[in-house]
PDB file of N, CA and C in Angstrom:
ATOM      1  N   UNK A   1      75.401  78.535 135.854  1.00  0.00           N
ATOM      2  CA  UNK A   1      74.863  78.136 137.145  1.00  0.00           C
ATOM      3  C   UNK A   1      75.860  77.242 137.843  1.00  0.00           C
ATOM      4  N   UNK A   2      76.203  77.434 138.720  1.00  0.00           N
ATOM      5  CA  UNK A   2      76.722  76.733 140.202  1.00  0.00           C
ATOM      6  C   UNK A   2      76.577  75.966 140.706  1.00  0.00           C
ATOM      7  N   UNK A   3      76.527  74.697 140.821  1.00  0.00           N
ATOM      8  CA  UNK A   3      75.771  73.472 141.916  1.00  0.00           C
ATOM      9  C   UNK A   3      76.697  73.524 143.176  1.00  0.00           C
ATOM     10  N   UNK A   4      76.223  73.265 144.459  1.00  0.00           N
ATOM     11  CA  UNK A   4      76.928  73.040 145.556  1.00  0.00           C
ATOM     12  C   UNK A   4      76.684  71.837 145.603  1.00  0.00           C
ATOM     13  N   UNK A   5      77.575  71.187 146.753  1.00  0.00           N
ATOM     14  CA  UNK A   5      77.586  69.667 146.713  1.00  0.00           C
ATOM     15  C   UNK A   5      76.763  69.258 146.525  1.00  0.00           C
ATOM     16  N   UNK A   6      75.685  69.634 147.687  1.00  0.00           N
ATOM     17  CA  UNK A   6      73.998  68.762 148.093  1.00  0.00           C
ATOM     18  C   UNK A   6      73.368  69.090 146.620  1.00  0.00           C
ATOM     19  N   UNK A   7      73.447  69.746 145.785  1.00  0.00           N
ATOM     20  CA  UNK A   7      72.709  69.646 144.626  1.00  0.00           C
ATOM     21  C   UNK A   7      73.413  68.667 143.741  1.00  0.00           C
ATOM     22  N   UNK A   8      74.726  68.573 143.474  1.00  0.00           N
ATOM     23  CA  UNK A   8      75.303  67.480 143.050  1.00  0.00           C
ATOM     24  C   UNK A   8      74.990  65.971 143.628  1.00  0.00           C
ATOM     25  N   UNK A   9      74.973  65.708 145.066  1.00  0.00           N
ATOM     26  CA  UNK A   9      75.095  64.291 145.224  1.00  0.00           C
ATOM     27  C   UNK A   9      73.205  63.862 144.942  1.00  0.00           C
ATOM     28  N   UNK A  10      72.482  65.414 145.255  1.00  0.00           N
ATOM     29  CA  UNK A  10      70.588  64.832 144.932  1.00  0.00           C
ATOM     30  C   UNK A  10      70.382  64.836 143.433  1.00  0.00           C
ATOM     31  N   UNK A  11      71.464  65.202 142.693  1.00  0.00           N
ATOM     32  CA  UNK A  11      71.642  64.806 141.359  1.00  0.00           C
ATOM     33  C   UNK A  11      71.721  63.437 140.821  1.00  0.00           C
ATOM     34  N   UNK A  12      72.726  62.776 141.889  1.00  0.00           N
ATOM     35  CA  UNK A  12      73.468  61.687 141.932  1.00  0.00           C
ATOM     36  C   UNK A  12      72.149  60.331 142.653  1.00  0.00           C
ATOM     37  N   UNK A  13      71.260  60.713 143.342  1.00  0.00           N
ATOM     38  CA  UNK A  13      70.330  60.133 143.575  1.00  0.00           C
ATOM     39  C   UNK A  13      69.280  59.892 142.664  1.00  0.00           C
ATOM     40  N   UNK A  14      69.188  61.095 142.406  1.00  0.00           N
ATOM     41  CA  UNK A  14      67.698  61.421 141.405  1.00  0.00           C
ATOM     42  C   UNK A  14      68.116  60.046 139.862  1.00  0.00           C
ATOM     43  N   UNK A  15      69.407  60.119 139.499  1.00  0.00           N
ATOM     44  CA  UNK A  15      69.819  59.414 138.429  1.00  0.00           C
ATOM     45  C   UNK A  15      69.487  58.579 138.188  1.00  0.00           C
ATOM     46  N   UNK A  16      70.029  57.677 139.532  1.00  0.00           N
ATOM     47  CA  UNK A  16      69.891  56.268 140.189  1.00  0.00           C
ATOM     48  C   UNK A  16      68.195  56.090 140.338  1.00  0.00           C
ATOM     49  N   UNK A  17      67.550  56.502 140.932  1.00  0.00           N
ATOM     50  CA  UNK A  17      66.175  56.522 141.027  1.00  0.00           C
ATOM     51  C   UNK A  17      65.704  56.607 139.948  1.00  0.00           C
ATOM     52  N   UNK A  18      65.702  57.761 138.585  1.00  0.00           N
ATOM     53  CA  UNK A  18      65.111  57.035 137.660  1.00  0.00           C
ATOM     54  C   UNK A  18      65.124  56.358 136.887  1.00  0.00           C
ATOM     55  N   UNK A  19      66.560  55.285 136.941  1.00  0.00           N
ATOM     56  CA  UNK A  19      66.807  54.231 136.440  1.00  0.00           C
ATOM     57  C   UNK A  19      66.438  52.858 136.921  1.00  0.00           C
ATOM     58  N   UNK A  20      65.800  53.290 138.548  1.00  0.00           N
ATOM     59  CA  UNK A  20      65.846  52.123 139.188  1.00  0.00           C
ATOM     60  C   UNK A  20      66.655  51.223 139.422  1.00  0.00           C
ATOM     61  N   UNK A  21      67.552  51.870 139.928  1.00  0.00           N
ATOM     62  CA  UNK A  21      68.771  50.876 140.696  1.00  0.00           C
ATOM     63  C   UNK A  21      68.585  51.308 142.232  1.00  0.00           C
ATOM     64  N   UNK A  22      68.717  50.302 142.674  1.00  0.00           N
ATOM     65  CA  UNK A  22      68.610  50.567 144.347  1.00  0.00           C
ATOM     66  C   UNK A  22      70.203  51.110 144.962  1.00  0.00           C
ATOM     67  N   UNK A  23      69.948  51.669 146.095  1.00  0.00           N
ATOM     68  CA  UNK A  23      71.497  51.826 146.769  1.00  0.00           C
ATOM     69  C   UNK A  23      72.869  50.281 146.439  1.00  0.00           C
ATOM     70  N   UNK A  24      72.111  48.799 147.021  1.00  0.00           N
ATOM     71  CA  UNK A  24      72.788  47.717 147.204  1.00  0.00           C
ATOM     72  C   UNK A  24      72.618  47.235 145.591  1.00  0.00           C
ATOM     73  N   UNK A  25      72.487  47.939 144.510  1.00  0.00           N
ATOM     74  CA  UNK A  25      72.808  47.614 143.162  1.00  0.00           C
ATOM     75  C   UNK A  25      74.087  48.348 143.001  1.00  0.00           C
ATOM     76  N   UNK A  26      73.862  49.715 142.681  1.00  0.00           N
ATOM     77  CA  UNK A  26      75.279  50.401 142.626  1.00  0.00           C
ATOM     78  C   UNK A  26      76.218  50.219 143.516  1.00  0.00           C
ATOM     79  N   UNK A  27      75.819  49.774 144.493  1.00  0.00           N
ATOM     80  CA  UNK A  27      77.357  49.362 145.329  1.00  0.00           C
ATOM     81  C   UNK A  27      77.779  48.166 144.954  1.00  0.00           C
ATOM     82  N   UNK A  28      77.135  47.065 144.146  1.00  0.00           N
ATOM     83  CA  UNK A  28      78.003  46.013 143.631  1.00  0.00           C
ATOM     84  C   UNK A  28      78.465  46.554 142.654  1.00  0.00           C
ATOM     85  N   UNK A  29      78.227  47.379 141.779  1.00  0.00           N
ATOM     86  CA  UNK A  29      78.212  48.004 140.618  1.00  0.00           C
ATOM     87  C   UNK A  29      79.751  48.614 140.404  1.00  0.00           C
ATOM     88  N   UNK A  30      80.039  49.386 142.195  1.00  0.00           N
ATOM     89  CA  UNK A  30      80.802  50.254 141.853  1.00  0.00           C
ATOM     90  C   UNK A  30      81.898  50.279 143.017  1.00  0.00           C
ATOM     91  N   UNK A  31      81.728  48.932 144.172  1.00  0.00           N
ATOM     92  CA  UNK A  31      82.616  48.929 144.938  1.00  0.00           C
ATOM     93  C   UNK A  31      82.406  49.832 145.698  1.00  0.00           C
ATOM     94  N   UNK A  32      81.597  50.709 145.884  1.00  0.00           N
ATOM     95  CA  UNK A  32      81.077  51.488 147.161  1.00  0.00           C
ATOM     96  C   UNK A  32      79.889  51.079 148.348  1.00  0.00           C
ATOM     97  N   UNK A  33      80.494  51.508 149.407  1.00  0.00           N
ATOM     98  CA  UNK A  33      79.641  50.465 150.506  1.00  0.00           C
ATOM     99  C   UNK A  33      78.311  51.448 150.430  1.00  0.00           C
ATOM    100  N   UNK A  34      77.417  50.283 150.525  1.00  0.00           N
ATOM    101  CA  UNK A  34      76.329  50.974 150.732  1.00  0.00           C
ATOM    102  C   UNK A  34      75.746  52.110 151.174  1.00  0.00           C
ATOM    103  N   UNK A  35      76.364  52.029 152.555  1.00  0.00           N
ATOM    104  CA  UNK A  35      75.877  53.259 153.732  1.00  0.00           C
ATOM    105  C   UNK A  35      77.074  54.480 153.154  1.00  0.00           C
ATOM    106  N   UNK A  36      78.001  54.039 152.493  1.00  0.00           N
ATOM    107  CA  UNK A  36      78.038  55.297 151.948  1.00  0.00           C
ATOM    108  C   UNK A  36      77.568  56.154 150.504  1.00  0.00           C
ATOM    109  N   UNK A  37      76.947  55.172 149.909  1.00  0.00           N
ATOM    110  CA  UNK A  37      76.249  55.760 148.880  1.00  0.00           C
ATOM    111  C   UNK A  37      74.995  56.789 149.583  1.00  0.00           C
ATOM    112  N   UNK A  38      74.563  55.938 150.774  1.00  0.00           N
ATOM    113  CA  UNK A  38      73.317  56.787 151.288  1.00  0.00           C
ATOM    114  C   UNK A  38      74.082  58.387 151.958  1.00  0.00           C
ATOM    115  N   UNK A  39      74.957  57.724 152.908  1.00  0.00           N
ATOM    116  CA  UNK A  39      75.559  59.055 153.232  1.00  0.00           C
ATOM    117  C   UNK A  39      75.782  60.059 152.118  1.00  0.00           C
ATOM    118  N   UNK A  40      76.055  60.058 151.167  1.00  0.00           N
ATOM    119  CA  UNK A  40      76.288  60.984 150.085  1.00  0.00           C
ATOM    120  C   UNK A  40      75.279  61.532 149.480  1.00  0.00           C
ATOM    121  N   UNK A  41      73.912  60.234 148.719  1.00  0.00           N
ATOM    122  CA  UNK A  41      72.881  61.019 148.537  1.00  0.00           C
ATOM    123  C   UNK A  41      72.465  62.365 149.636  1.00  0.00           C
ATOM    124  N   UNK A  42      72.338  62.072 150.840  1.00  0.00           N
ATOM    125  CA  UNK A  42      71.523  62.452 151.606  1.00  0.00           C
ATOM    126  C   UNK A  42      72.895  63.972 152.103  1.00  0.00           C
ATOM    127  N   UNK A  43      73.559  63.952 151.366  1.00  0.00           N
ATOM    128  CA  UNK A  43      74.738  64.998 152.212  1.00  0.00           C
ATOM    129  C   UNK A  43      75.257  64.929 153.267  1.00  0.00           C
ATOM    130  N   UNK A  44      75.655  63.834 153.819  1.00  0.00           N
ATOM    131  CA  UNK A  44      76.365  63.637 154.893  1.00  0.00           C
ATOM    132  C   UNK A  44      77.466  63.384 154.460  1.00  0.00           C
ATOM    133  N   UNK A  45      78.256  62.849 153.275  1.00  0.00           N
ATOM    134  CA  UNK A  45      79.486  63.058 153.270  1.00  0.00           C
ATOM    135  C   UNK A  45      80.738  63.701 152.734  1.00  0.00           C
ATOM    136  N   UNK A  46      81.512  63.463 152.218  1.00  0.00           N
ATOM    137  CA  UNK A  46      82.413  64.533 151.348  1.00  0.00           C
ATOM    138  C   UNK A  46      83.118  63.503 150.449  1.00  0.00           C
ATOM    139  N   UNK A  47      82.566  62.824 149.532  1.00  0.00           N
ATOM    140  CA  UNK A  47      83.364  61.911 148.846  1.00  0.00           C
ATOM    141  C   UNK A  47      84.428  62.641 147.758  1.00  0.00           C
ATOM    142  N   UNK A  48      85.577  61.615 147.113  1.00  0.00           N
ATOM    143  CA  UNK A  48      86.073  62.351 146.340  1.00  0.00           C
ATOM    144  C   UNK A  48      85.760  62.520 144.633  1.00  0.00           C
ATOM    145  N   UNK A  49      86.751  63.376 143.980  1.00  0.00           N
ATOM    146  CA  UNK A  49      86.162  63.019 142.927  1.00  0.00           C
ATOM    147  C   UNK A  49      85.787  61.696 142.369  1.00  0.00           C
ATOM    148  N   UNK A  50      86.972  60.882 142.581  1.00  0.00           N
ATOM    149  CA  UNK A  50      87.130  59.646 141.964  1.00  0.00           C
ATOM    150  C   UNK A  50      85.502  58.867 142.538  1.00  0.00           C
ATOM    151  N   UNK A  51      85.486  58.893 143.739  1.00  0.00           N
ATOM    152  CA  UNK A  51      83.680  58.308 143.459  1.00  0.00           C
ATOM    153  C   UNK A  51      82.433  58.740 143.307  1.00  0.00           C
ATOM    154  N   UNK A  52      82.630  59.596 143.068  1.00  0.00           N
ATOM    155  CA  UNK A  52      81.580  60.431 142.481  1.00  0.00           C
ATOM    156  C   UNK A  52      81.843  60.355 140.767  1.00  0.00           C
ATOM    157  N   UNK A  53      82.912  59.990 140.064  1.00  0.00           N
ATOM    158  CA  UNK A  53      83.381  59.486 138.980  1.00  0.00           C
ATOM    159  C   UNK A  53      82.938  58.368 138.759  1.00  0.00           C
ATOM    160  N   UNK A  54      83.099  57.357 139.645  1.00  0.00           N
ATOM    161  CA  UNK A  54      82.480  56.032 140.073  1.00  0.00           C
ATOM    162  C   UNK A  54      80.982  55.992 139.804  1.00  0.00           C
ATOM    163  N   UNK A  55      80.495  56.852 140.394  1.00  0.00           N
ATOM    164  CA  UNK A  55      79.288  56.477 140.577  1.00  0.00           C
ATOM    165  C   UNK A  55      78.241  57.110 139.259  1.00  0.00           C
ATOM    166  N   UNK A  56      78.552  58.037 138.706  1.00  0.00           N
ATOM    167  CA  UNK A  56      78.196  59.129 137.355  1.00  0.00           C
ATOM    168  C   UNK A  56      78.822  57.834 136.434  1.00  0.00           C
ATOM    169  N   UNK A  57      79.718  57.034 136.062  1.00  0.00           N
ATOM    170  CA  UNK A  57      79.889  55.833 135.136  1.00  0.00           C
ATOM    171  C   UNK A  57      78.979  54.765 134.996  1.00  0.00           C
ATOM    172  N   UNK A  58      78.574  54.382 136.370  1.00  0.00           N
ATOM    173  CA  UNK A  58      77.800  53.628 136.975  1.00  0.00           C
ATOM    174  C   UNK A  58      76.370  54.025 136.345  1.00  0.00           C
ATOM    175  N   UNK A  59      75.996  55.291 136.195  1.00  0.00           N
ATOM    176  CA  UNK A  59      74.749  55.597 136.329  1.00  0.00           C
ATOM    177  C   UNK A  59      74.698  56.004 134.758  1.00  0.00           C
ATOM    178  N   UNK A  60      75.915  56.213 133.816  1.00  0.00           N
ATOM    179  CA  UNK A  60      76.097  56.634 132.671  1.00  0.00           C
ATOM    180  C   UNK A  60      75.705  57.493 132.886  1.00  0.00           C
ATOM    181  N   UNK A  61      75.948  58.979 133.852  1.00  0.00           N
ATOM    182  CA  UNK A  61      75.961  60.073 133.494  1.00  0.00           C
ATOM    183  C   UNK A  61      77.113  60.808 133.359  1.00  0.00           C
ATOM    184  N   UNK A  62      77.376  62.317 132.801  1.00  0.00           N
ATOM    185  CA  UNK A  62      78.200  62.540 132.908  1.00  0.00           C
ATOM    186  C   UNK A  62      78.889  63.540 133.752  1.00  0.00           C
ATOM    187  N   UNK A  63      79.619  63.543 134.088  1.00  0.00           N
ATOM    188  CA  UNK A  63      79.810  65.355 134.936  1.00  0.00           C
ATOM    189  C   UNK A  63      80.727  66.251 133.997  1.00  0.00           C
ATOM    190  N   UNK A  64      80.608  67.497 134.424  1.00  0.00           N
ATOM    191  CA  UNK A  64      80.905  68.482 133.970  1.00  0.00           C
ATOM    192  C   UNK A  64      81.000  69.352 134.843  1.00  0.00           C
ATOM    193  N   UNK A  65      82.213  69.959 134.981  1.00  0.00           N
ATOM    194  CA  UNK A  65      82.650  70.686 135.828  1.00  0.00           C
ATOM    195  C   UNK A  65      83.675  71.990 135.505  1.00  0.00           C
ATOM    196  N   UNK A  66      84.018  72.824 136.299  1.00  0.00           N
ATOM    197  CA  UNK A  66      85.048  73.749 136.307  1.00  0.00           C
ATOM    198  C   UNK A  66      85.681  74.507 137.170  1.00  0.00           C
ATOM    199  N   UNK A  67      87.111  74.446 137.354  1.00  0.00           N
ATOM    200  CA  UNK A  67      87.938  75.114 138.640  1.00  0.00           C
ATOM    201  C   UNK A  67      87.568  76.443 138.242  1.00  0.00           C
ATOM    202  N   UNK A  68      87.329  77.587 139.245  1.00  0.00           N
ATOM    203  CA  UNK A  68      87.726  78.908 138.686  1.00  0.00           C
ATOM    204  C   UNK A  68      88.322  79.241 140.321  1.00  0.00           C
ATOM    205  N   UNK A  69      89.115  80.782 140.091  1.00  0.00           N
ATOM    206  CA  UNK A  69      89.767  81.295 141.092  1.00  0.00           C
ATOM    207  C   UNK A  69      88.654  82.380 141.451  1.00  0.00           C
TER     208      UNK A  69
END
């Protein structure tokens, strides 16, 4: 199975939520500004790997991924 972004970053929400960390926790957490943690949950932005790395450490999850052609 495939995830596209928006299933990745409501991944990336859902995490956070059932750990109960708020947006302004993980951003002390992880050096990401707030409004862009929201922008990302919500698919408004295009972050890179590295914070989305950031933020899956943060949340102790892990990713897993793969390039194909």
């Amino acid at each position: 199975m495939k995830l596209n972004d928006k299933e990745i970053y409501s991944a990336i929400a859902k995490a956070r939520k059932s750990k109960n960390i708020s947006q302004q926790e993980i951003s002390r957490m992880t050096g990401i500004i707030q409004a862009d943690i929201s922008r990302i949950e919500n698919g408004k932005a295009n972050p890179t790997i590295n914070v989305i790395t950031r933020l899956a450490d943060a949340l102790g999850i892990s990713l897993n991924f793969s390039i194909d052609n």
